[in-house]
C-alpha atoms as a PDB file:
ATOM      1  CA  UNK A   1     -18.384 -40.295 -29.918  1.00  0.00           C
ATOM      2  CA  UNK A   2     -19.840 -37.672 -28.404  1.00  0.00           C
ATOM      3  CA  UNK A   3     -22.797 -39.570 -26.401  1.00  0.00           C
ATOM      4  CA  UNK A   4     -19.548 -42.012 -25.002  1.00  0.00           C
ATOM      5  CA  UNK A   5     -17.653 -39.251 -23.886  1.00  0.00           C
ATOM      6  CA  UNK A   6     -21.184 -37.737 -22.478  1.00  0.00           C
ATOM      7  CA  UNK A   7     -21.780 -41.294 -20.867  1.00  0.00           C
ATOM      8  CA  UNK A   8     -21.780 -41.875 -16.784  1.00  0.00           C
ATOM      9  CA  UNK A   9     -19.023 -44.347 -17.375  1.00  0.00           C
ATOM     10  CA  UNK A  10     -16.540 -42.569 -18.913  1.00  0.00           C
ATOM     11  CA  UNK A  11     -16.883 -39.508 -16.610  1.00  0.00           C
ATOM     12  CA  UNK A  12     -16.096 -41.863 -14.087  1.00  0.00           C
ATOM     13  CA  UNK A  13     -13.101 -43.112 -15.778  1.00  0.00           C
ATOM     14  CA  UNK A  14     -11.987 -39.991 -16.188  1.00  0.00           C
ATOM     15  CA  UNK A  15     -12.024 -39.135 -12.443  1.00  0.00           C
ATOM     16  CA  UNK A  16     -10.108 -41.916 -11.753  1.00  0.00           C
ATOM     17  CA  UNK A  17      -7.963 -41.535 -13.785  1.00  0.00           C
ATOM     18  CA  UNK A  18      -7.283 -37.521 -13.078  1.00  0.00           C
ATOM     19  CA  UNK A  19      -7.426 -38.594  -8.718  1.00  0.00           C
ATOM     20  CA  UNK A  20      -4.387 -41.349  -9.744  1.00  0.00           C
ATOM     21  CA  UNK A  21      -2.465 -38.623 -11.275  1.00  0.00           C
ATOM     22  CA  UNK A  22      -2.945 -36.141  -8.266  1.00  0.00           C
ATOM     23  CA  UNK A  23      -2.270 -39.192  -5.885  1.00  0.00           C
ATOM     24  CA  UNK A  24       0.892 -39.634  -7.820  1.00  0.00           C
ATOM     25  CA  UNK A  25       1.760 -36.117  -7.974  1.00  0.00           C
ATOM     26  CA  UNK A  26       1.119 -35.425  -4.195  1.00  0.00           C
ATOM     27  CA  UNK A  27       3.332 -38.266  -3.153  1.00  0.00           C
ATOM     28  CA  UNK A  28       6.179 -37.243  -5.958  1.00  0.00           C
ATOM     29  CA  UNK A  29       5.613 -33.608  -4.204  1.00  0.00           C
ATOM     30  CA  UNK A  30       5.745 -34.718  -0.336  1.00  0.00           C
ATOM     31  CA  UNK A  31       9.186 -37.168  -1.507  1.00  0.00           C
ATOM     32  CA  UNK A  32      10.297 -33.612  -3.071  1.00  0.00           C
ATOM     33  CA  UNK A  33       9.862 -31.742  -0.043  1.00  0.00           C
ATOM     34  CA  UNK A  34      10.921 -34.381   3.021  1.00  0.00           C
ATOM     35  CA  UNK A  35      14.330 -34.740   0.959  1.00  0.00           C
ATOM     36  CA  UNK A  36      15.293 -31.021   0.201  1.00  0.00           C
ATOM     37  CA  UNK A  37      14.140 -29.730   4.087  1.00  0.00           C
ATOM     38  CA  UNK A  38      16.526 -32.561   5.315  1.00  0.00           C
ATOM     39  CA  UNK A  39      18.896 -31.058   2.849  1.00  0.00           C
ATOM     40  CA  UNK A  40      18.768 -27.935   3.826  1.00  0.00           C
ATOM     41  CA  UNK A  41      17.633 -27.430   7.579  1.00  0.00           C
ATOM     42  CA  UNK A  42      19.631 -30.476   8.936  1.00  0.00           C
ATOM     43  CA  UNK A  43      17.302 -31.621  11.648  1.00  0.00           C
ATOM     44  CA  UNK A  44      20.684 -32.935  13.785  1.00  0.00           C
ATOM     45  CA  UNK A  45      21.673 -29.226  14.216  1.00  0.00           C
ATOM     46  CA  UNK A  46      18.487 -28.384  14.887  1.00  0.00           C
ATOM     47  CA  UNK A  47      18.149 -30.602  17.949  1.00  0.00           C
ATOM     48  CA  UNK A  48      21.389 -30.154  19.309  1.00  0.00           C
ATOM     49  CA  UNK A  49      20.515 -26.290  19.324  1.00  0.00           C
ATOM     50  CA  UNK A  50      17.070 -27.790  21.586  1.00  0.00           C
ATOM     51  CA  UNK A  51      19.153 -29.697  23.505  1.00  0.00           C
ATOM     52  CA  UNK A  52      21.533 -26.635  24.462  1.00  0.00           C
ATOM     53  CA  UNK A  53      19.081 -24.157  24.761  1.00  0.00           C
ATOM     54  CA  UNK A  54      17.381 -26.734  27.546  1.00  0.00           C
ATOM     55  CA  UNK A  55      21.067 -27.486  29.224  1.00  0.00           C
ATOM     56  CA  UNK A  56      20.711 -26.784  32.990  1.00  0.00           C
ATOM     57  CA  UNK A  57      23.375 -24.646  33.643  1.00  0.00           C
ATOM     58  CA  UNK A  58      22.930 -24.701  37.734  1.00  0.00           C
ATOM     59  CA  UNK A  59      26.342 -25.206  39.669  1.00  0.00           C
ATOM     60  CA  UNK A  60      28.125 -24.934  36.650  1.00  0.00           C
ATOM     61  CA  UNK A  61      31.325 -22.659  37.132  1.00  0.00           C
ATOM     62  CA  UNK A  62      31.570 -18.756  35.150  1.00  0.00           C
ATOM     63  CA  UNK A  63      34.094 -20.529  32.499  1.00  0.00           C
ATOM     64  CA  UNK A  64      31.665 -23.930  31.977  1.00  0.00           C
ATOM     65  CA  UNK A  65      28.779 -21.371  31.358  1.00  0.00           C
ATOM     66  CA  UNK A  66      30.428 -19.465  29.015  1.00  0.00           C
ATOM     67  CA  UNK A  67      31.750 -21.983  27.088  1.00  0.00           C
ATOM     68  CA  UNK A  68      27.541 -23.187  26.798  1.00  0.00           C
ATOM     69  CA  UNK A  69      26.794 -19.855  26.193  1.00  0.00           C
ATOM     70  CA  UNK A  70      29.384 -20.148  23.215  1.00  0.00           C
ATOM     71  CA  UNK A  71      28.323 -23.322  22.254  1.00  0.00           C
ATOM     72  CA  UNK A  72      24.927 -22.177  21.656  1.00  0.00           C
ATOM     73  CA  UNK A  73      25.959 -19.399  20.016  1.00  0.00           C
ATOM     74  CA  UNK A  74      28.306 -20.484  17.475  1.00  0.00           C
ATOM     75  CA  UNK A  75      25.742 -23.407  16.543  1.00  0.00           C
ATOM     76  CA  UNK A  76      22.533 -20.648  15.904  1.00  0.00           C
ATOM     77  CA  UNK A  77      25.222 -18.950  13.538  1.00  0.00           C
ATOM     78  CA  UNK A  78      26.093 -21.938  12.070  1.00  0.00           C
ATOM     79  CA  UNK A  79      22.124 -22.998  10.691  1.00  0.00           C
ATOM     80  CA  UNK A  80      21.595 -19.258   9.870  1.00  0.00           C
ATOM     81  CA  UNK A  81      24.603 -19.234   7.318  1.00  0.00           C
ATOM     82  CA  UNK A  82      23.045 -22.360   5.959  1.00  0.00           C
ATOM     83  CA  UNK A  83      19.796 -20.784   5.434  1.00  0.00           C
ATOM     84  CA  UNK A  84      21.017 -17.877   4.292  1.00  0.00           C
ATOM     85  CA  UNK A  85      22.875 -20.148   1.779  1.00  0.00           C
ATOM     86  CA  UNK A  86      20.138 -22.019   0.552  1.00  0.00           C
ATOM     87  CA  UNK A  87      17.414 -19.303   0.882  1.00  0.00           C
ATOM     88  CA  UNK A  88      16.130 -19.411  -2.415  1.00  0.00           C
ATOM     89  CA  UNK A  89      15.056 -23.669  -1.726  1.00  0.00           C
ATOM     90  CA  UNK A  90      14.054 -22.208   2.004  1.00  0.00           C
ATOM     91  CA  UNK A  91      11.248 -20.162   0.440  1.00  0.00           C
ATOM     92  CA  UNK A  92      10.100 -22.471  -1.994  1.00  0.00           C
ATOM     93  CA  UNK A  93       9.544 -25.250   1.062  1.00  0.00           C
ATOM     94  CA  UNK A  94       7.982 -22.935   3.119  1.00  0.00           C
ATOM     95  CA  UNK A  95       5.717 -21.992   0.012  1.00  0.00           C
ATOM     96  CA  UNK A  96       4.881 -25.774  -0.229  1.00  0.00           C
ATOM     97  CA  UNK A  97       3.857 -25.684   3.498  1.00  0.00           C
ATOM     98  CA  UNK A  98       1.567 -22.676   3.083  1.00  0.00           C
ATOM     99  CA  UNK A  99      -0.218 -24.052   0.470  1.00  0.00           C
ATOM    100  CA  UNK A 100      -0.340 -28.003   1.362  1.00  0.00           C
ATOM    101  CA  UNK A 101       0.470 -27.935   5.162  1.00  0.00           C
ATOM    102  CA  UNK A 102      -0.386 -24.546   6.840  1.00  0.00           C
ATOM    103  CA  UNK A 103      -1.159 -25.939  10.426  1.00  0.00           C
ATOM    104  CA  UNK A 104       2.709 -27.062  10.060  1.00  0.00           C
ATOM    105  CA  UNK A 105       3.899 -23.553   8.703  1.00  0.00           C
ATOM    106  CA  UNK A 106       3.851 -21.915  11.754  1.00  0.00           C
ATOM    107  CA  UNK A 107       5.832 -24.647  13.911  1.00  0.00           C
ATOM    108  CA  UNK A 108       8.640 -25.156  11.366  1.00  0.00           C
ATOM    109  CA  UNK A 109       8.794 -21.583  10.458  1.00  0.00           C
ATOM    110  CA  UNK A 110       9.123 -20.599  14.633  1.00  0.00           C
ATOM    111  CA  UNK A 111      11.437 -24.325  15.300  1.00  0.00           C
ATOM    112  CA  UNK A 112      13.874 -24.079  12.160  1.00  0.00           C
ATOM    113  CA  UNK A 113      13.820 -20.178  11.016  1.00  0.00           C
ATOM    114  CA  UNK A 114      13.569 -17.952  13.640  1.00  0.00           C
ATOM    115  CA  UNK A 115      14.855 -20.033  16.666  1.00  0.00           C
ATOM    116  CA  UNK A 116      18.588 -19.790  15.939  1.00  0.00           C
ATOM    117  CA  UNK A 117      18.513 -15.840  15.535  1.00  0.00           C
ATOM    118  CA  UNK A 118      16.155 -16.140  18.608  1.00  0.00           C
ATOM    119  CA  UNK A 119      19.529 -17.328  20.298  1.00  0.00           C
ATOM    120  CA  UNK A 120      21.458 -14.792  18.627  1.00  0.00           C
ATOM    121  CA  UNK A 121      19.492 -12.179  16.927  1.00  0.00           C
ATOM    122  CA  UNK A 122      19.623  -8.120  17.994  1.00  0.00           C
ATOM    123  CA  UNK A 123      20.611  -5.500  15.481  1.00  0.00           C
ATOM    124  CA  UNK A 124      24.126  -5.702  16.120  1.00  0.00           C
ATOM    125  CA  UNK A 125      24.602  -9.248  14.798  1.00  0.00           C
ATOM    126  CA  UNK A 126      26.806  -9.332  11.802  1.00  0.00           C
ATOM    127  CA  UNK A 127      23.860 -11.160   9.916  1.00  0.00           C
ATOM    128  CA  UNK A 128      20.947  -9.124  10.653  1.00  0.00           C
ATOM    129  CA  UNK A 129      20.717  -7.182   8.022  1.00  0.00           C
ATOM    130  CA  UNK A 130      20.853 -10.472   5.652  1.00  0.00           C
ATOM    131  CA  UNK A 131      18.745 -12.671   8.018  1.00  0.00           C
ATOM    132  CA  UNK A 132      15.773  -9.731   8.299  1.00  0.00           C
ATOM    133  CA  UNK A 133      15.532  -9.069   4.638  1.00  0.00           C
ATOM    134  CA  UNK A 134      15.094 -12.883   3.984  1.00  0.00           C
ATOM    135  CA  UNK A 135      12.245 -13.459   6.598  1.00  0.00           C
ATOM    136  CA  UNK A 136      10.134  -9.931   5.705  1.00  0.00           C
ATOM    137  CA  UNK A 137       9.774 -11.936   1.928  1.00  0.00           C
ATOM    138  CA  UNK A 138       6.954 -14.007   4.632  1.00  0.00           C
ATOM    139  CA  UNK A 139       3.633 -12.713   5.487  1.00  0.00           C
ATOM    140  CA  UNK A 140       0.893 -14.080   7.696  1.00  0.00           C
ATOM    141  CA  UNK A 141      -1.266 -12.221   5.266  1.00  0.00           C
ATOM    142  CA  UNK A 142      -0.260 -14.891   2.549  1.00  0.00           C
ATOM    143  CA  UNK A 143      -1.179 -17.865   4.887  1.00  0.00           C
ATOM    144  CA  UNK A 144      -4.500 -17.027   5.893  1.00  0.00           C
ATOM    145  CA  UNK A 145      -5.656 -15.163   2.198  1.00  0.00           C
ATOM    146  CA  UNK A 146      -9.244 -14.762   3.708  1.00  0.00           C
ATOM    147  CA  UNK A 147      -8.173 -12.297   6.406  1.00  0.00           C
ATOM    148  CA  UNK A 148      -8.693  -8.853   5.715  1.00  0.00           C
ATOM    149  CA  UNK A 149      -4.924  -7.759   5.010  1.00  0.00           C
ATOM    150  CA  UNK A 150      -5.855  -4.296   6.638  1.00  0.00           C
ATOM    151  CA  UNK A 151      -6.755  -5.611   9.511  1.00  0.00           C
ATOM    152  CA  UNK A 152      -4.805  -4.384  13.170  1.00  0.00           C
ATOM    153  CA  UNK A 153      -3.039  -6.350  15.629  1.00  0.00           C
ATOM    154  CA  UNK A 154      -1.961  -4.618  19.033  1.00  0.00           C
ATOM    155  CA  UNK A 155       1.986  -4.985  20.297  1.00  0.00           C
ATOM    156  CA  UNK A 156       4.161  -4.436  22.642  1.00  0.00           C
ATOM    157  CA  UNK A 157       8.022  -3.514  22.888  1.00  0.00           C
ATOM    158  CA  UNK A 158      10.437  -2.580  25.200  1.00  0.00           C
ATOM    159  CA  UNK A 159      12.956  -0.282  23.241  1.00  0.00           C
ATOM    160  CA  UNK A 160      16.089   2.672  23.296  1.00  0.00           C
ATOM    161  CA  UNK A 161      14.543   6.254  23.304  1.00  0.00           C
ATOM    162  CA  UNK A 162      16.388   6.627  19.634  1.00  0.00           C
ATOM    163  CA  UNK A 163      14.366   3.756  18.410  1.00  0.00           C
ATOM    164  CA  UNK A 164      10.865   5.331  20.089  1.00  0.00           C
ATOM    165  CA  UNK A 165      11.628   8.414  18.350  1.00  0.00           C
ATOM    166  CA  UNK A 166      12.570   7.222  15.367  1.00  0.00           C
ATOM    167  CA  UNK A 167       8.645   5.134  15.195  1.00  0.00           C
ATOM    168  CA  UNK A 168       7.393   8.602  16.564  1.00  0.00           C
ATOM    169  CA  UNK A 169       8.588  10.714  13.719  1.00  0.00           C
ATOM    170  CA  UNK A 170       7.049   7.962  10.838  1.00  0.00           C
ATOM    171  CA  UNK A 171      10.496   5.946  10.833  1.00  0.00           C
ATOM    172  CA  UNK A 172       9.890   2.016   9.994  1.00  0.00           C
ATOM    173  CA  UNK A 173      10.757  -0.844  12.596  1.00  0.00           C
ATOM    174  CA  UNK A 174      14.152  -1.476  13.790  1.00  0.00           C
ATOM    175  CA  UNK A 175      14.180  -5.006  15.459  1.00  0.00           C
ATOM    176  CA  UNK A 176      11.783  -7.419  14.595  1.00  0.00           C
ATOM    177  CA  UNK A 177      10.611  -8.646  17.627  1.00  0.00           C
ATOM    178  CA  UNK A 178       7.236  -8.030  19.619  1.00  0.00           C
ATOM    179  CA  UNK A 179       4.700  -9.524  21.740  1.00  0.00           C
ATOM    180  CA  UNK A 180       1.350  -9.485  22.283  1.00  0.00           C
ATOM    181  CA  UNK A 181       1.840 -10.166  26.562  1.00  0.00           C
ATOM    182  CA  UNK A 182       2.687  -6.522  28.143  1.00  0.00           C
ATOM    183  CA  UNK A 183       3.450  -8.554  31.174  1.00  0.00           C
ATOM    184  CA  UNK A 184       5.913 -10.690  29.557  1.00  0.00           C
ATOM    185  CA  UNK A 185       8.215  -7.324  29.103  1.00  0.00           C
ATOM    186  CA  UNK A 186       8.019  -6.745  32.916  1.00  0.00           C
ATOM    187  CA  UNK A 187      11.939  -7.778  33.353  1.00  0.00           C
ATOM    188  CA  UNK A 188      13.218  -6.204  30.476  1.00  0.00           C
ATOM    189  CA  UNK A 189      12.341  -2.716  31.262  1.00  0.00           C
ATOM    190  CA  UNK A 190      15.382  -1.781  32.243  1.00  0.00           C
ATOM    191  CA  UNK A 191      17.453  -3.714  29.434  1.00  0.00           C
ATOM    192  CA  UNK A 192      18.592  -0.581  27.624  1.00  0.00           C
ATOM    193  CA  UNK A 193      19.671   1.222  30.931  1.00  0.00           C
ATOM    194  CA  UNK A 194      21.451  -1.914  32.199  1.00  0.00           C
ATOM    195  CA  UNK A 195      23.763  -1.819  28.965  1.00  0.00           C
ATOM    196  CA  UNK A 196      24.276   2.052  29.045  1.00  0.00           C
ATOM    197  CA  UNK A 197      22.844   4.018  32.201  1.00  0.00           C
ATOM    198  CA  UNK A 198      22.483   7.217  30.040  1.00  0.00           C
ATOM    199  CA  UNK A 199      19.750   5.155  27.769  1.00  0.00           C
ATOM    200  CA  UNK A 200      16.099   5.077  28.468  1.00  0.00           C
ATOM    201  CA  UNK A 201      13.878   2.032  28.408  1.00  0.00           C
ATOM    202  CA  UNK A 202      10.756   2.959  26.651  1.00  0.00           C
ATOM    203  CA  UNK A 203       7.739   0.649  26.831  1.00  0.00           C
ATOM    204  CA  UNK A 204       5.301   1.368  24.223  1.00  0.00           C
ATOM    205  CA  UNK A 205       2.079  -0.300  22.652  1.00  0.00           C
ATOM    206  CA  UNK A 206       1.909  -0.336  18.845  1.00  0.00           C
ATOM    207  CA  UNK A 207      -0.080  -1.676  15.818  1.00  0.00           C
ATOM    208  CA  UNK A 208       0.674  -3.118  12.942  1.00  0.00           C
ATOM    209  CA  UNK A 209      -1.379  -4.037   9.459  1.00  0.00           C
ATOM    210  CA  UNK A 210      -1.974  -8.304   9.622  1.00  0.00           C
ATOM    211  CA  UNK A 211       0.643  -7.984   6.550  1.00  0.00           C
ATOM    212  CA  UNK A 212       3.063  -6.837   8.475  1.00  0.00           C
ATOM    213  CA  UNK A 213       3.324  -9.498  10.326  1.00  0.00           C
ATOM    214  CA  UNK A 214       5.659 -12.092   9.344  1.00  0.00           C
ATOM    215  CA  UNK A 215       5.086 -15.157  11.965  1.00  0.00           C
ATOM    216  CA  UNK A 216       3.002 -15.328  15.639  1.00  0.00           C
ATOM    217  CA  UNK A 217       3.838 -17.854  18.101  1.00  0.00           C
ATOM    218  CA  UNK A 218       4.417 -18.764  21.279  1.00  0.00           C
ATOM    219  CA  UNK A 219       7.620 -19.552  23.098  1.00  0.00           C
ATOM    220  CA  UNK A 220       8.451 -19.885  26.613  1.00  0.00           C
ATOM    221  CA  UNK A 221       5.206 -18.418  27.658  1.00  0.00           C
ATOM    222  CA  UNK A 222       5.917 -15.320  25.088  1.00  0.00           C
ATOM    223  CA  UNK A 223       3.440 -14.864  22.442  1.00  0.00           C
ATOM    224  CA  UNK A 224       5.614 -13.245  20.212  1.00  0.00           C
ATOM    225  CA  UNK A 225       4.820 -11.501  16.662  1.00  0.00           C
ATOM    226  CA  UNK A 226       8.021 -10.822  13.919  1.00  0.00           C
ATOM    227  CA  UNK A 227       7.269  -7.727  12.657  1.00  0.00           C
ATOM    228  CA  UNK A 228       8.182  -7.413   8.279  1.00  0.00           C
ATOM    229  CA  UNK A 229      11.575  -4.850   7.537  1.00  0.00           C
ATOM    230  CA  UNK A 230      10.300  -1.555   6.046  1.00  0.00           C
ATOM    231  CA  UNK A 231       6.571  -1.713   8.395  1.00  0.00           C
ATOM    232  CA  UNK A 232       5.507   1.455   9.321  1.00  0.00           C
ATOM    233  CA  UNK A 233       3.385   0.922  13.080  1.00  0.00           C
ATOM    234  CA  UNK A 234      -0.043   3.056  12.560  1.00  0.00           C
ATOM    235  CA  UNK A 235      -0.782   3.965  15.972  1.00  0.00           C
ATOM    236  CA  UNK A 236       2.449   4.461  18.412  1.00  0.00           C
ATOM    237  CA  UNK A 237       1.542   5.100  22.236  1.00  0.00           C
ATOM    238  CA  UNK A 238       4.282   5.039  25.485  1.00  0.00           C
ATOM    239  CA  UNK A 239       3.384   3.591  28.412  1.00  0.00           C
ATOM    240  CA  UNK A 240       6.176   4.357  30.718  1.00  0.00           C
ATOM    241  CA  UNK A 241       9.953   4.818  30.822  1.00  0.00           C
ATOM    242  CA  UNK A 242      12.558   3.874  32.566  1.00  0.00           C
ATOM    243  CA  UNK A 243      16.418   5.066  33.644  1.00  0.00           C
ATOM    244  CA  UNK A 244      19.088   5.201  36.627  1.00  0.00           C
ATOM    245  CA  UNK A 245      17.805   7.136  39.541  1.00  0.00           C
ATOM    246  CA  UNK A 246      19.936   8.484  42.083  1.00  0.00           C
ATOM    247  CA  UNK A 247      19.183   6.706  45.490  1.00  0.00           C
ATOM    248  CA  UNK A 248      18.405   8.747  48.382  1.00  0.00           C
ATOM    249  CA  UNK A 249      20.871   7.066  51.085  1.00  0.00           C
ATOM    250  CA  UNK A 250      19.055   8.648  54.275  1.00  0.00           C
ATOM    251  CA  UNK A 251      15.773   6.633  53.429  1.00  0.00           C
ATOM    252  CA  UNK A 252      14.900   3.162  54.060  1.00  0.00           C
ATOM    253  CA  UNK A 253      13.850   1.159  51.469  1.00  0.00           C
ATOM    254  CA  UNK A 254      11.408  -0.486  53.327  1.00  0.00           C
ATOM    255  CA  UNK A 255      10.468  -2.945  50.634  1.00  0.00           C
ATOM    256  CA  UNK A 256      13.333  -4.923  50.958  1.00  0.00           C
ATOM    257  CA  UNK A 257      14.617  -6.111  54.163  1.00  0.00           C
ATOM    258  CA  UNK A 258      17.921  -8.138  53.666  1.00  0.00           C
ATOM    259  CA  UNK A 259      20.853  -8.384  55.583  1.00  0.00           C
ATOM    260  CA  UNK A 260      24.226  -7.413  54.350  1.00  0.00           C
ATOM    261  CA  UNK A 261      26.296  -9.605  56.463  1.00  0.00           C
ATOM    262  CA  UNK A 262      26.668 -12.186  53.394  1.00  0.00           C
ATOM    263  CA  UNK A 263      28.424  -9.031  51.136  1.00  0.00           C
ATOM    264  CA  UNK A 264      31.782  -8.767  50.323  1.00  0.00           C
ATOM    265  CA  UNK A 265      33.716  -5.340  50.870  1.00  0.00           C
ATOM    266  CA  UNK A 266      33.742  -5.086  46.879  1.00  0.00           C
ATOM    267  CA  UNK A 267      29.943  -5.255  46.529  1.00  0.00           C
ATOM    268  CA  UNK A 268      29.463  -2.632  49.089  1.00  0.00           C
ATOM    269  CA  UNK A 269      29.034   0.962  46.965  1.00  0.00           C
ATOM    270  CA  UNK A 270      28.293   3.062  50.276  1.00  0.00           C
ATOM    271  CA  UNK A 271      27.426   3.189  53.395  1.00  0.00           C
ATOM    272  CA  UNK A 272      25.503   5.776  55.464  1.00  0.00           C
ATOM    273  CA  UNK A 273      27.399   6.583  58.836  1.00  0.00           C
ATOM    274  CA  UNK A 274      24.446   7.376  60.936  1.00  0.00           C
ATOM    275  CA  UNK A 275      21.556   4.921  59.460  1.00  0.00           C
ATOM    276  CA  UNK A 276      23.675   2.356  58.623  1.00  0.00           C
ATOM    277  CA  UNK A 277      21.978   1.770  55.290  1.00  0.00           C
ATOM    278  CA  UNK A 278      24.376   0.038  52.611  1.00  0.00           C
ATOM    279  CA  UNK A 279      23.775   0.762  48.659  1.00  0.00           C
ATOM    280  CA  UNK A 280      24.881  -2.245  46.744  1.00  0.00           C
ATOM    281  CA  UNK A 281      24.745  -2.853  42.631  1.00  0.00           C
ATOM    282  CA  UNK A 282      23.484  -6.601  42.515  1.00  0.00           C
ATOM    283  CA  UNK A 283      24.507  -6.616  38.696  1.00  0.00           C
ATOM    284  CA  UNK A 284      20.949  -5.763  37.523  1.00  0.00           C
ATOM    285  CA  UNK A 285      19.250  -2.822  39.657  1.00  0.00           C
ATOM    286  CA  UNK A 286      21.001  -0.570  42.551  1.00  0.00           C
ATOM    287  CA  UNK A 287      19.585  -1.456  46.333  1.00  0.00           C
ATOM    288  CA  UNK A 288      19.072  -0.191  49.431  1.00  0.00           C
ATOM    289  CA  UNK A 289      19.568  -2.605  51.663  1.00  0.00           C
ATOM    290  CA  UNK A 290      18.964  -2.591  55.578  1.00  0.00           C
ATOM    291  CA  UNK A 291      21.831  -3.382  57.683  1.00  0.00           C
END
């Protein structure tokens, strides 16, 4: 008995007979997965979300933009209450993807996870808290397991002055969001200032541990890195700041050279008696303009 079990043959047999049940299992596994992602992500939502996020809004009126804007909105808060619902199945898809489709993890992860709060997401959405303590259970650390878990990557973020100090003192990360393109930051450096003129825009360079990290990607020319709930940064540094500073009326801004003919009397702040030099607010920065 032994010999026949020892025999060419029957290790052959054997083989077969051990790839058919794989096969079998693989395809029972796949069938598993394709039915319980439809289940749960509901690809139609997913691409009406695309399609909205890609609406040209150009000569649309205030009220027909807001109503995209809402649109948009409602839908991203719409697929993350269904994840949020079903995360338990979420994970154990996106588990299955790690392990039998990891050139896919990334894409779905970025398309079907993180988009909609991408639409939505700050720390003053009603879900955050939920939605952030579900995604830090991910790890990039966990998808490539032969990467040195201790290993550094570099970051950028524009953020409050409460939130720099708060990372300055030891204090884990607030929002999740960075990116690894300083330049892509450029326009929001004065985000913070624009929403409250007595805040400071702090941009600042950070790193992170490779297990911090819960997803990389790119998106819209950002290469942006979601940062786990509870990560401490090891190295902090600040770059530069920025706030509201008062404009000297009695110099030209010779940078910009725009007339102010096209202004209405309600966009006009002030205007200098002898140079003739109008300050307007153009909803985003103050301006000297020349008359």
């Amino acid at each position: 008995m032994s010999k026949k079990r020892d025999s060419k043959k029957f290790r052959k047999k054997l083989n077969r007979k051990n790839q058919t049940m794989k096969n079998h299992l693989k395809v029972n596994t796949i069938d598993w997965f394709n039915k319980n992602f439809n289940k749960v992500f509901k690809h139609e939502k997913n691409q009406k979300l695309i399609e909205c996020m890609n609406e040209n809004d150009v000569g649309l009126s205030s009220e027909e933009k807001l109503e995209v804007f809402k649109k948009r909105n409602e839908l991203s808060d719409e697929i993350i209450g269904d994840i949020l619902k079903n995360k338990t199945m979420v994970k154990r898809l996106m588990l299955f993807l790690m392990n039998y489709d990891s050139d896919n993890y990334n894409k779905i992860f970025q398309q079907y996870i993180y988009l909609p709060y991408n639409v939505v997401g700050n720390k003053h959405y009603q879900k955050f808290n939920q939605f952030y303590d579900f995604i830090s259970e991910f790890s990039l650390g966990n998808l490539y397991p032969n990467s040195n878990y201790n290993d550094e990557v570099s970051l950028f973020r524009v953020m409050d002055e409460e939130e720099y100090n708060h990372l300055l003192n030891g204090g884990d990360v607030i929002s999740p969001s960075f990116t690894k393109n300083p330049f892509y930051l450029q326009f929001m450096r004065g985000n913070n200032t624009y929403m409250d003129i007595n805040k400071k825009s702090i941009f600042v360079m950070v790193k992170f541990k490779l297990s911090d990290c819960i997803i990389d990607f790119v998106m819209s020319g950002e290469n942006e890195v979601v940062i786990k709930k509870g990560s401490i940064p090891t190295f902090i540094q600040k770059y530069n700041e920025y706030d509201i500073k008062p404009i000297d009326t009695t110099i030209l801004c010779e940078s910009i050279l725009v007339t102010t003919s096209f202004l209405s009397e309600k966009e006009i702040i002030k205007k200098h008696p002898k140079t003739g030099i109008t300050v307007i607010n153009d909803g985003c920065k103050v301006l000297s303009l020349k008359k």
